[in-house]
C-alpha atoms as a PDB file:
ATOM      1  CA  UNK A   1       7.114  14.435  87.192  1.00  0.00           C
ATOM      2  CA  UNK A   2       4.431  16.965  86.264  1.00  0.00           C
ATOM      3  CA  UNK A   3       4.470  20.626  87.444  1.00  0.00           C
ATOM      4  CA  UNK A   4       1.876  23.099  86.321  1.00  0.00           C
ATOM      5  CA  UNK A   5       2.327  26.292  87.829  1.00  0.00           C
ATOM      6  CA  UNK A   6       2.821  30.235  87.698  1.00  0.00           C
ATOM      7  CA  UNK A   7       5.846  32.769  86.568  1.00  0.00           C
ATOM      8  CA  UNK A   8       5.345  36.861  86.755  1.00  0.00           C
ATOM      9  CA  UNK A   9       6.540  38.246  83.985  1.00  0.00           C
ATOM     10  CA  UNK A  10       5.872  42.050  83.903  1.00  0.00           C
ATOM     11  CA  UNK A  11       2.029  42.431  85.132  1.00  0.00           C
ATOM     12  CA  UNK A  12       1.255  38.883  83.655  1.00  0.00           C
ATOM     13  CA  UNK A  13       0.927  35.748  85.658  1.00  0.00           C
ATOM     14  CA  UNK A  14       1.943  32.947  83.179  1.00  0.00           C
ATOM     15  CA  UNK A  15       0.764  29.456  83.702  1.00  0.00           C
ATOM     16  CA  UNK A  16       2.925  26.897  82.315  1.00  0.00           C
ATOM     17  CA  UNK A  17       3.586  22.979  82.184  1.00  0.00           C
ATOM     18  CA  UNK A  18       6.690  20.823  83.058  1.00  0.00           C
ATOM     19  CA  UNK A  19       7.039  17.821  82.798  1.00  0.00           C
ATOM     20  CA  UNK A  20      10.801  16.282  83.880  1.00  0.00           C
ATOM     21  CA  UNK A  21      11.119  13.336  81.771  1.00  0.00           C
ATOM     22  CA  UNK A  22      14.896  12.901  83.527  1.00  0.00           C
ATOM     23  CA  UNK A  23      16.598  13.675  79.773  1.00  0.00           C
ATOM     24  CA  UNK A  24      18.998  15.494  78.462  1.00  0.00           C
ATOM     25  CA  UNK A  25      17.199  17.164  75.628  1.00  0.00           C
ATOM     26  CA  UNK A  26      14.065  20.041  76.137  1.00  0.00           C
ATOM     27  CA  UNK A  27      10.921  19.836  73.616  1.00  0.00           C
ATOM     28  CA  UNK A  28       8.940  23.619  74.203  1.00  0.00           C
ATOM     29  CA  UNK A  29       5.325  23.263  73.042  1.00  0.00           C
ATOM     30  CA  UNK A  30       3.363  26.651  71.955  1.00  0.00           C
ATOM     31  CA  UNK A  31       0.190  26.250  71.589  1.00  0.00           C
ATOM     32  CA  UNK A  32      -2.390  28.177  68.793  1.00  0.00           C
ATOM     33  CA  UNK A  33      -4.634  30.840  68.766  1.00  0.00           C
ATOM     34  CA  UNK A  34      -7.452  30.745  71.470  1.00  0.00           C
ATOM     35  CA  UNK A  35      -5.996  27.127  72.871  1.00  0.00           C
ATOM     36  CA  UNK A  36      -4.125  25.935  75.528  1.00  0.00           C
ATOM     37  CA  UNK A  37      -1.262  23.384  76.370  1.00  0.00           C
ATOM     38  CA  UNK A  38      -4.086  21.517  77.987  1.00  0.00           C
ATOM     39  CA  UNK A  39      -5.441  20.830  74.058  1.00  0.00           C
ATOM     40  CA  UNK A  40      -1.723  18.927  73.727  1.00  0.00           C
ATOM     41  CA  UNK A  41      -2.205  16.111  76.258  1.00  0.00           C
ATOM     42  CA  UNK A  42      -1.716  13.099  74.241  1.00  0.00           C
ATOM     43  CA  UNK A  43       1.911  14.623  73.212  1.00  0.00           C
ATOM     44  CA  UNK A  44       2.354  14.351  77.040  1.00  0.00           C
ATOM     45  CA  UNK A  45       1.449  10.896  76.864  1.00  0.00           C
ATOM     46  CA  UNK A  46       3.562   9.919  73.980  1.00  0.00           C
ATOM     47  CA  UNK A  47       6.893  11.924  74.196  1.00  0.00           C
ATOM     48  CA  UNK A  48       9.447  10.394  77.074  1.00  0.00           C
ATOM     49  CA  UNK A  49      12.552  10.732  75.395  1.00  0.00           C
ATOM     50  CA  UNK A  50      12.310  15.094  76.064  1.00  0.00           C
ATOM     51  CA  UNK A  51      11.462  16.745  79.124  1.00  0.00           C
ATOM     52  CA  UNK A  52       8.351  18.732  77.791  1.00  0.00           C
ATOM     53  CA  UNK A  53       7.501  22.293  78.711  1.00  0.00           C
ATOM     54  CA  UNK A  54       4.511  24.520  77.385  1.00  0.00           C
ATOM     55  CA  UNK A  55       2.929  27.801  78.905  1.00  0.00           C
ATOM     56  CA  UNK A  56      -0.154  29.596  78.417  1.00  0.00           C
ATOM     57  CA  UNK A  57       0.065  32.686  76.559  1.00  0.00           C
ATOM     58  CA  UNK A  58      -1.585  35.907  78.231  1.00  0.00           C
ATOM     59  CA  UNK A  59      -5.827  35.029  78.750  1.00  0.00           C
ATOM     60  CA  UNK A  60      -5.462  31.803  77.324  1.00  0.00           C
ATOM     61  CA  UNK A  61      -5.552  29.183  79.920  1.00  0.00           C
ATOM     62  CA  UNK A  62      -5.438  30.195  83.272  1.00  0.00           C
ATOM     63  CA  UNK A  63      -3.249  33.449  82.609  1.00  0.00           C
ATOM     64  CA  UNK A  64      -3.627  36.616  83.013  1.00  0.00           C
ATOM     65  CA  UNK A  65      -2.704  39.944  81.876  1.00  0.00           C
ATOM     66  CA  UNK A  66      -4.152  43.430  80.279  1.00  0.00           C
ATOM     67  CA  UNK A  67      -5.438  44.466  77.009  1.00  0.00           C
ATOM     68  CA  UNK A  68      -1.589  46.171  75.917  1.00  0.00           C
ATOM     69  CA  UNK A  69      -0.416  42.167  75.967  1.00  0.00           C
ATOM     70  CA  UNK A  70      -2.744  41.097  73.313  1.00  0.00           C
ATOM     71  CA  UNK A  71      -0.263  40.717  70.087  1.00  0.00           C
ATOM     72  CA  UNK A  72       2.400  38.300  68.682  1.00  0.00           C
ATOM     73  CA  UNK A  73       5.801  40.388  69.887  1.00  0.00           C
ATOM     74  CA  UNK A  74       4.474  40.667  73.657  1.00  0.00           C
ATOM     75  CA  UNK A  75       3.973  36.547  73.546  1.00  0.00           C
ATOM     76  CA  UNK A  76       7.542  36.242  71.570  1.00  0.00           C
ATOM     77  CA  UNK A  77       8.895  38.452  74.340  1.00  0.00           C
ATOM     78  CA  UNK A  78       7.338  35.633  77.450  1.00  0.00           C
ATOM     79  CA  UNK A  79       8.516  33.062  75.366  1.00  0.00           C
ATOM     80  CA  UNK A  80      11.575  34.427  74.864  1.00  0.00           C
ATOM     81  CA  UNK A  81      12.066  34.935  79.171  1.00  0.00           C
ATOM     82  CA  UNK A  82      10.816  31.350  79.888  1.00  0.00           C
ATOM     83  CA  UNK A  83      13.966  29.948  77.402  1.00  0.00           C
ATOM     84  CA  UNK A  84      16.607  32.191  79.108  1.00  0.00           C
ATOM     85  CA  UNK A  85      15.423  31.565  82.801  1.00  0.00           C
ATOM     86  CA  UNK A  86      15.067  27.809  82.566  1.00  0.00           C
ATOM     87  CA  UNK A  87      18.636  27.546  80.288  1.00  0.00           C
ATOM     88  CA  UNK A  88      16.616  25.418  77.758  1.00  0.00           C
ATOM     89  CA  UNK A  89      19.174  23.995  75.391  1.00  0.00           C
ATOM     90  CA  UNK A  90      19.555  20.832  73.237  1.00  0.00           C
ATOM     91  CA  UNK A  91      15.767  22.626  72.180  1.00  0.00           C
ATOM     92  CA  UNK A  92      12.686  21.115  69.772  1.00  0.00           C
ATOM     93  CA  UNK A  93       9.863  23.553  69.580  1.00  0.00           C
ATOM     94  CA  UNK A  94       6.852  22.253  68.324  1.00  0.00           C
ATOM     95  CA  UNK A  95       4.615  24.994  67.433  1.00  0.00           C
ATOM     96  CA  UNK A  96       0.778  24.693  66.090  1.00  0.00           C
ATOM     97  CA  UNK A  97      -1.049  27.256  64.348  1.00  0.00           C
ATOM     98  CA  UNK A  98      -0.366  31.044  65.712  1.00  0.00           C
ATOM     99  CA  UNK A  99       2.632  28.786  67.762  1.00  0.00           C
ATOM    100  CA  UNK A 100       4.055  27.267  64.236  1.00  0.00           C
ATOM    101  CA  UNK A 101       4.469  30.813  63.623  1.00  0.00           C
ATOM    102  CA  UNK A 102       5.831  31.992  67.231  1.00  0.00           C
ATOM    103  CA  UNK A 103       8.483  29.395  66.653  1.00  0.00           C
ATOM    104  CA  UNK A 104       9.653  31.270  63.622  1.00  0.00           C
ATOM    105  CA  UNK A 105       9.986  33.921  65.260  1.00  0.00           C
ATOM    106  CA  UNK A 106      12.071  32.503  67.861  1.00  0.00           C
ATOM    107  CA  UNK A 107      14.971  31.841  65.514  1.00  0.00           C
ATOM    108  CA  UNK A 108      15.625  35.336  65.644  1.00  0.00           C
ATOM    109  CA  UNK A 109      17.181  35.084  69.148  1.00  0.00           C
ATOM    110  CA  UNK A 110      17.620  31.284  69.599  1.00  0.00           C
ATOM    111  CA  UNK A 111      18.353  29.710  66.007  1.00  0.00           C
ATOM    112  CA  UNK A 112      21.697  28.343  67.383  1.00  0.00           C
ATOM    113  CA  UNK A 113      20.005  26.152  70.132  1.00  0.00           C
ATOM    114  CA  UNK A 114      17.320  25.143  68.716  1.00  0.00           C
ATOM    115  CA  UNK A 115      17.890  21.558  67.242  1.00  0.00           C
ATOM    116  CA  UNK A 116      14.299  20.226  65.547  1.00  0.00           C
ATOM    117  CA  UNK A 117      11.187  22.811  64.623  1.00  0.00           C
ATOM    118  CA  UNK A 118       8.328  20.704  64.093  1.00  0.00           C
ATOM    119  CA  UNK A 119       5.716  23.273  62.506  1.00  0.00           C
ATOM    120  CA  UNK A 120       2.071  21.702  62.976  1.00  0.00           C
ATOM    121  CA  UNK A 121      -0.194  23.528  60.280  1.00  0.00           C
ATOM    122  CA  UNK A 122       1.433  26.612  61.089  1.00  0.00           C
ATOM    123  CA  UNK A 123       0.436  30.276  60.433  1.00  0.00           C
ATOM    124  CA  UNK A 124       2.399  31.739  57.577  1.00  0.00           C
ATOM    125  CA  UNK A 125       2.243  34.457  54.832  1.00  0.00           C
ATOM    126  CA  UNK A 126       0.732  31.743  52.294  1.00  0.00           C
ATOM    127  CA  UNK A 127      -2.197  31.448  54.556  1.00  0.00           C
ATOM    128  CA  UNK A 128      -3.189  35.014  53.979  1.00  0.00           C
ATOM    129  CA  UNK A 129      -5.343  33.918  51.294  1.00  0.00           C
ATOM    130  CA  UNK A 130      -7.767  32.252  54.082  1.00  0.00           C
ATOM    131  CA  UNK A 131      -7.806  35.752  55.637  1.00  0.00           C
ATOM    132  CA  UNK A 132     -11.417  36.228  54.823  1.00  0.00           C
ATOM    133  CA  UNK A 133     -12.338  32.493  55.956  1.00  0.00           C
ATOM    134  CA  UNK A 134     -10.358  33.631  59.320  1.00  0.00           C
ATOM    135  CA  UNK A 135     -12.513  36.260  60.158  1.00  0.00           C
ATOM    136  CA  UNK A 136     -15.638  34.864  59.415  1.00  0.00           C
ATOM    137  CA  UNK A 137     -15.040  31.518  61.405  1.00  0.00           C
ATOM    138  CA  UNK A 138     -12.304  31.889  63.912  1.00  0.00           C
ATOM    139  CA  UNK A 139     -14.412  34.307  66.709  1.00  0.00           C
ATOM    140  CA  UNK A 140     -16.927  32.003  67.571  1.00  0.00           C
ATOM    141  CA  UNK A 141     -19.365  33.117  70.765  1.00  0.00           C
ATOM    142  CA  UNK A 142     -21.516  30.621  71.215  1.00  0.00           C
ATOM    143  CA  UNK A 143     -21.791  26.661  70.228  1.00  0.00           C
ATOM    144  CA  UNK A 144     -23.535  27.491  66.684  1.00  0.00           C
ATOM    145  CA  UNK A 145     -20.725  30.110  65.756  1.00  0.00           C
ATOM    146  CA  UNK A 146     -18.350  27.072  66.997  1.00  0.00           C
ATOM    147  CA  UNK A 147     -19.322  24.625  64.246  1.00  0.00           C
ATOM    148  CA  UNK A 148     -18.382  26.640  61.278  1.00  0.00           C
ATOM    149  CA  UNK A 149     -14.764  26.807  62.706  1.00  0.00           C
ATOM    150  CA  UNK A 150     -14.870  23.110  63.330  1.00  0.00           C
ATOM    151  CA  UNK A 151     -15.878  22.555  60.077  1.00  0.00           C
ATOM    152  CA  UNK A 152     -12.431  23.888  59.245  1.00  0.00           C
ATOM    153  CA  UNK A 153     -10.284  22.671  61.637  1.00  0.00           C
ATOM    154  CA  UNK A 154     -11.265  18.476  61.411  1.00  0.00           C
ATOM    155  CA  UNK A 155     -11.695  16.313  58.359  1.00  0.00           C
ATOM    156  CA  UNK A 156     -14.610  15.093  60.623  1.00  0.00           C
ATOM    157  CA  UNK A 157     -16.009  17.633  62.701  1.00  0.00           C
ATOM    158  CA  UNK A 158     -18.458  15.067  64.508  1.00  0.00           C
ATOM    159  CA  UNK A 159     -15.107  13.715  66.410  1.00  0.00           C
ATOM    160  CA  UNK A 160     -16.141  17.012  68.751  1.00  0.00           C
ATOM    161  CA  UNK A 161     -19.308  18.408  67.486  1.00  0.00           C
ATOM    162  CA  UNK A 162     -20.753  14.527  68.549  1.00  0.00           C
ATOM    163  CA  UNK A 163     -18.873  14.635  71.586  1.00  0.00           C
ATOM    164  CA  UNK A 164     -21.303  15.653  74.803  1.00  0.00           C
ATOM    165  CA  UNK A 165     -18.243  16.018  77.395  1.00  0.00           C
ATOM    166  CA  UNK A 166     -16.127  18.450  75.233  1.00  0.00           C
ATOM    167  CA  UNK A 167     -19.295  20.001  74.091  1.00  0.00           C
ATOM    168  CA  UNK A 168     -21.097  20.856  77.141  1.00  0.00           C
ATOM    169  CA  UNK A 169     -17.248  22.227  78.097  1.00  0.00           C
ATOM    170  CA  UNK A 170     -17.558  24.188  75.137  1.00  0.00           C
ATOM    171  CA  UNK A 171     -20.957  25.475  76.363  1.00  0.00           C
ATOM    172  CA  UNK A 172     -19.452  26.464  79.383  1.00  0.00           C
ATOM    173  CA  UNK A 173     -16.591  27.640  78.044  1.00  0.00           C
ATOM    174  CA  UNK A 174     -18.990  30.208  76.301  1.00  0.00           C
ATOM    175  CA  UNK A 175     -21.431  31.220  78.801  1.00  0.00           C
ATOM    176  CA  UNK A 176     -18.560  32.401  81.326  1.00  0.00           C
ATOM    177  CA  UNK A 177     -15.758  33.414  79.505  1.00  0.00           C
ATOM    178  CA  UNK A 178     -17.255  36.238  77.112  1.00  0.00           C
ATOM    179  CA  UNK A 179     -15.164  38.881  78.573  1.00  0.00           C
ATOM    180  CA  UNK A 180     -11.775  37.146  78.481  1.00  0.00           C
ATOM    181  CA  UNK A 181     -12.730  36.479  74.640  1.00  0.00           C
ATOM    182  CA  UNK A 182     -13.038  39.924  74.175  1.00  0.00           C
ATOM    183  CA  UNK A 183      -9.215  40.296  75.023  1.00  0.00           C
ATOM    184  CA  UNK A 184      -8.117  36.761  72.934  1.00  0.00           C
ATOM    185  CA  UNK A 185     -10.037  38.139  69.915  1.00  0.00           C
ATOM    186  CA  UNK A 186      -8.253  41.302  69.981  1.00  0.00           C
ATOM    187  CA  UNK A 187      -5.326  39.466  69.770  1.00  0.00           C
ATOM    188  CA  UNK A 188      -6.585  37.020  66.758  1.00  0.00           C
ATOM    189  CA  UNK A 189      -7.801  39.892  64.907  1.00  0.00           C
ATOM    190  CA  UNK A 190      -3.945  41.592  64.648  1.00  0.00           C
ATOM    191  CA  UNK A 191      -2.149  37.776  63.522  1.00  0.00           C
ATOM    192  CA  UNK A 192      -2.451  39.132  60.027  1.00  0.00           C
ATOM    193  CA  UNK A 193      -0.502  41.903  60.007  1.00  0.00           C
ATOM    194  CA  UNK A 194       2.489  41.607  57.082  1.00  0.00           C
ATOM    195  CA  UNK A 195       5.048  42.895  60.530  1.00  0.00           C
ATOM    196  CA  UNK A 196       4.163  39.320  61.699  1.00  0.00           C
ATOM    197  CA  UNK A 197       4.489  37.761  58.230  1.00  0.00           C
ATOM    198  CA  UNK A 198       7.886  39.232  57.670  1.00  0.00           C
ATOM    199  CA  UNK A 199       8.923  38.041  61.279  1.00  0.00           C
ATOM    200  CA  UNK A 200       7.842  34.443  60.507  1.00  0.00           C
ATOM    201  CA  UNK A 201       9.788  34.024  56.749  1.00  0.00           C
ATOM    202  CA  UNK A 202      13.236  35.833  58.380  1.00  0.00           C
ATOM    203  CA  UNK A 203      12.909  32.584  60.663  1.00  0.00           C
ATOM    204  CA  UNK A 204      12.685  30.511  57.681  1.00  0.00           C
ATOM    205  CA  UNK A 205      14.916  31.659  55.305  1.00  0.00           C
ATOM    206  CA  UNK A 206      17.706  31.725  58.623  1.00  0.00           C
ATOM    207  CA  UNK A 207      17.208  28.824  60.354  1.00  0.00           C
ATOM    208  CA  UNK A 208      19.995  26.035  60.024  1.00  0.00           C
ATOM    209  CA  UNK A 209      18.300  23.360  62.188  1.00  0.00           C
ATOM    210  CA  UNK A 210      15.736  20.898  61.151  1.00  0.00           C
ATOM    211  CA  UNK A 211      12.436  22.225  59.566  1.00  0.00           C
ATOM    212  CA  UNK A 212       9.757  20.016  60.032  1.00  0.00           C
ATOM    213  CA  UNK A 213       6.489  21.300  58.182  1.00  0.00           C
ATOM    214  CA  UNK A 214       3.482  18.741  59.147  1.00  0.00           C
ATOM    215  CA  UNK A 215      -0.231  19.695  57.908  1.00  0.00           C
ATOM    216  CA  UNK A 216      -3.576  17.104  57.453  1.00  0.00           C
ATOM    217  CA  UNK A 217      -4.775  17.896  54.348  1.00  0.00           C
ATOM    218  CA  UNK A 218      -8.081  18.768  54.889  1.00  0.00           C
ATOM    219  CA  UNK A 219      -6.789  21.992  56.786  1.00  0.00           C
ATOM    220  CA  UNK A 220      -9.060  24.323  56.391  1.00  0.00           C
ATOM    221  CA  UNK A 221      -7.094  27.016  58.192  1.00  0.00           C
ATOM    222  CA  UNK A 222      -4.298  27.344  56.196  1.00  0.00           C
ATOM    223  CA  UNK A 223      -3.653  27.102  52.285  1.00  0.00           C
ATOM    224  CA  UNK A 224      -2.992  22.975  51.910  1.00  0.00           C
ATOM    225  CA  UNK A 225      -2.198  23.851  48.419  1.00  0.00           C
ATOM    226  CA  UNK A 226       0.626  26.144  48.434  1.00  0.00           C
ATOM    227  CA  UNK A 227       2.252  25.925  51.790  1.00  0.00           C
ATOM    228  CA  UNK A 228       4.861  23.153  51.243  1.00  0.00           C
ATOM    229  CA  UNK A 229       6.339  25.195  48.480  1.00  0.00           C
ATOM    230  CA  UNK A 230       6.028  28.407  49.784  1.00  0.00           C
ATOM    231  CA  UNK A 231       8.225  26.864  52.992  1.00  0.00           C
ATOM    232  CA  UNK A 232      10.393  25.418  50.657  1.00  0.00           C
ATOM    233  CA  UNK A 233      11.205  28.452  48.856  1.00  0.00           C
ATOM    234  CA  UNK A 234      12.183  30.304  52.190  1.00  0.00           C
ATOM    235  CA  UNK A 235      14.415  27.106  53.499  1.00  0.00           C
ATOM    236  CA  UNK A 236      14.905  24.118  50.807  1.00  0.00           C
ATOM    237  CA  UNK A 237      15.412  21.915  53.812  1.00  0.00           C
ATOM    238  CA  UNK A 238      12.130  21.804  54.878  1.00  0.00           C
ATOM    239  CA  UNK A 239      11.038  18.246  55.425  1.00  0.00           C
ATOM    240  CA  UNK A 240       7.002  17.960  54.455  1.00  0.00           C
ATOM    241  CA  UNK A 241       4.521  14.913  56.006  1.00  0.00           C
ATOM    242  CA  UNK A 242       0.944  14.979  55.171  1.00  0.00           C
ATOM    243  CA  UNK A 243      -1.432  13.235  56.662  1.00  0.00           C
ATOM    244  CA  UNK A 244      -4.478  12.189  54.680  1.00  0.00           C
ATOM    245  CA  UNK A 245      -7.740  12.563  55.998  1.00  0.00           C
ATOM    246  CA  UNK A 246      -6.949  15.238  58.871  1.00  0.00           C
ATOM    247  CA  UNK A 247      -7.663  18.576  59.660  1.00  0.00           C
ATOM    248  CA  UNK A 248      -5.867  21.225  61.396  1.00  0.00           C
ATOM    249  CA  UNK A 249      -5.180  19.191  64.635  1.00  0.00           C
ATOM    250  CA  UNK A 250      -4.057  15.927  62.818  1.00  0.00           C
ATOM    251  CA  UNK A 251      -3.293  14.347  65.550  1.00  0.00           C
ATOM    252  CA  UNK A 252      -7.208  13.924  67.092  1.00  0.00           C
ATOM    253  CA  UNK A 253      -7.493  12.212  63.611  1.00  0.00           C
ATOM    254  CA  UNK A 254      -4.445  10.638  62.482  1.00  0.00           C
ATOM    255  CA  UNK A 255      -3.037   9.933  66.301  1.00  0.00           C
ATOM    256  CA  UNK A 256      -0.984   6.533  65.600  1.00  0.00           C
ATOM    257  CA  UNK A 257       0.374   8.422  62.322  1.00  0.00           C
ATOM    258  CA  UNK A 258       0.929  11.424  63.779  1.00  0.00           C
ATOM    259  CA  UNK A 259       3.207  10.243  66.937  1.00  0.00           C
ATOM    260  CA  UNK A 260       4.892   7.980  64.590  1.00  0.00           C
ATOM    261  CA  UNK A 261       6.158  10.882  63.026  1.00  0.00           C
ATOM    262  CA  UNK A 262       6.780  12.811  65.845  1.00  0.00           C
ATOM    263  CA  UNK A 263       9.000  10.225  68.026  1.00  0.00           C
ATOM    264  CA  UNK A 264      10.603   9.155  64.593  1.00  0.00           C
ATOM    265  CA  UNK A 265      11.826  13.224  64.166  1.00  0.00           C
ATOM    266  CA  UNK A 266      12.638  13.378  67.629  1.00  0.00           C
ATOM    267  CA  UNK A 267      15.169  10.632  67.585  1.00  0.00           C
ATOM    268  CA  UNK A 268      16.767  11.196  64.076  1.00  0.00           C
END
C-alpha cells in the first residue's frame, strides 16, 4: 500500500512516501540535490522484498519551510526524526547524490541499525575537484541553463533533453517555481563546505555495515576517477559496481543492470 503524505517537524511540513510492502526489513530512500522521491519511481516498482520510505527535504517536492532550513545538518536533523518516530530498524538507506552523502552522515546516530548503505554517485570530499563544474552547471533557471547540467548528469542527455513530456514539465517547472529555487539554491551553494566533508568521511571510516558505492561512469558530477579509492581508503569494505555507459542517474540508463544490482545487495 502507498501513502504519500505530511509530518510537522518544527515550522516545516515534510512530505514523504510509504510504501508497506508487508516485510520485515525498511529500505529509506534520500533523494539529491534539487530532486524529489518522485525522480525514484522505478525503485518503487522494482523493490518488494523492503517496505520503502522516502521524504522530501525542505522546498523540494511539495515541502515547505523557511530560508534558516536551507543546509545539510537541518535535513540530517528531519531525517534523523522520521527514523526515531517510525522505529525504522533492520534499515538500507539508499542515498543519491547530496543523499549518498546524508546517509553518511546518518551513521553518526544510527550506524548500529543500519544493515546495507547503497551510495548512488554520492557527494563526497573527492568530488570537490568538480566544485567549479558545480557551480557553473548545477543552478539552472531556465531550459537552456538545464542542458549543460544534463550534459553531466546522462551518458545520453537526449534520453530527457528529446523527451517532450519531461521537458515541457521542465518548462513549467521553471516558469513557476523561480522563487522556491531561490531557497534550493541557497542550499546547493553551502554542500561544499569541508564541515559537510568531514561529516560524510567520519561515516565512512565508522561504519561496520555494508558499503555499497555504485557510480555510471560517465558521471559528470562527481570525480569517476578517484572516488572508488578515495572510499576505499576511509572503509576497505567498500564494495564498488560500475556501470558502463551511464551517467549520474544510472539507473534511467542502465535500468535492467542497475536493479540487478540492487535486489542482488538487498538479499545478500
Amino acid at each position: 500500500m502507498k501513502q504519500i503524505n505530511f509530518f510537522k517537524y518544527q515550522d516545516c511540513q515534510i512530505e514523504y512516501l510509504k510504501i508497506d510492502n508487508n516485510a520485515k526489513e525498511n529500505i529509506l530512500i534520500i533523494h539529491g540535490f534539487s530532486a524529489d522521491f518522485d525522480y525514484y519511481h522505478k525503485f518503487y516498482d522494482y523493490i518488494d522484498s523492503h517496505n520503502i520510505h522516502a521524504l522530501n527535504a525542505p522546498f523540494h517536492g511539495n515541502s515547505t519551510s523557511s530560508k534558516s532550513t536551507m543546509n545539510m545538518d537541518y535535513i540530517l536533523e528531519v531525517l534523523e526524526f522520521y527514523i526515531s518516530s517510525n522505529n525504522l530498524n533492520n534499515l538500507t538507506i539508499i542515498g543519491h547524490s547530496m543523499g549518498g552523502g546524508l546517509a553518511m552522515m546518518l551513521v553518526k546516530k544510527f550506524g548500529d541499525i543500519i544493515k546495507n548503505i547503497i551510495l548512488v554517485g554520492p557527494m563526497s570530499r573527492s568530488g570537490l575537484v568538480k566544485t567549479e563544474v558545480f557551480k557553473e552547471s548545477f543552478f539552472p533557471r531556465n531550459i537552456k541553463e538545464y542542458e549543460k547540467l544534463a550534459a553531466l548528469c546522462y551518458y545520453d542527455p537526449n534520453i530527457v533533453l528529446k523527451n517532450p513530456e519531461y521537458m515541457q514539465m521542465l518548462e513549467n517547472y521553471f516558469k513557476n517555481n523561480q522563487e522556491k529555487l531561490d531557497y534550493i539554491y541557497e542550499l546547493g551553494h553551502s554542500l561544499p563546505n569541508l564541515e559537510n566533508m568531514d561529516k560524510i568521511d567520519e561515516g565512512i571510516a565508522n561504519y561496520k555495515g555494508n558499503l555499497y558505492l555504485l557510480y555510471g561512469d560517465h558521471d559528470g558530477i562527481i570525480d569517476t576517477e578517484n572516488i572508488s579509492n578515495y572510499y576505499h581508503s576511509l572503509n576497505a569494505d567498500t564494495k564498488t559496481i560500475v556501470f558502463e555507459n551511464a551517467g549520474h542517474s544510472p539507473w534511467f540508463e542502465k535500468e535492467k543492470d542497475f536493479f540487478e544490482s540492487i535486489n542482488f545487495i538487498l538479499k545478500s
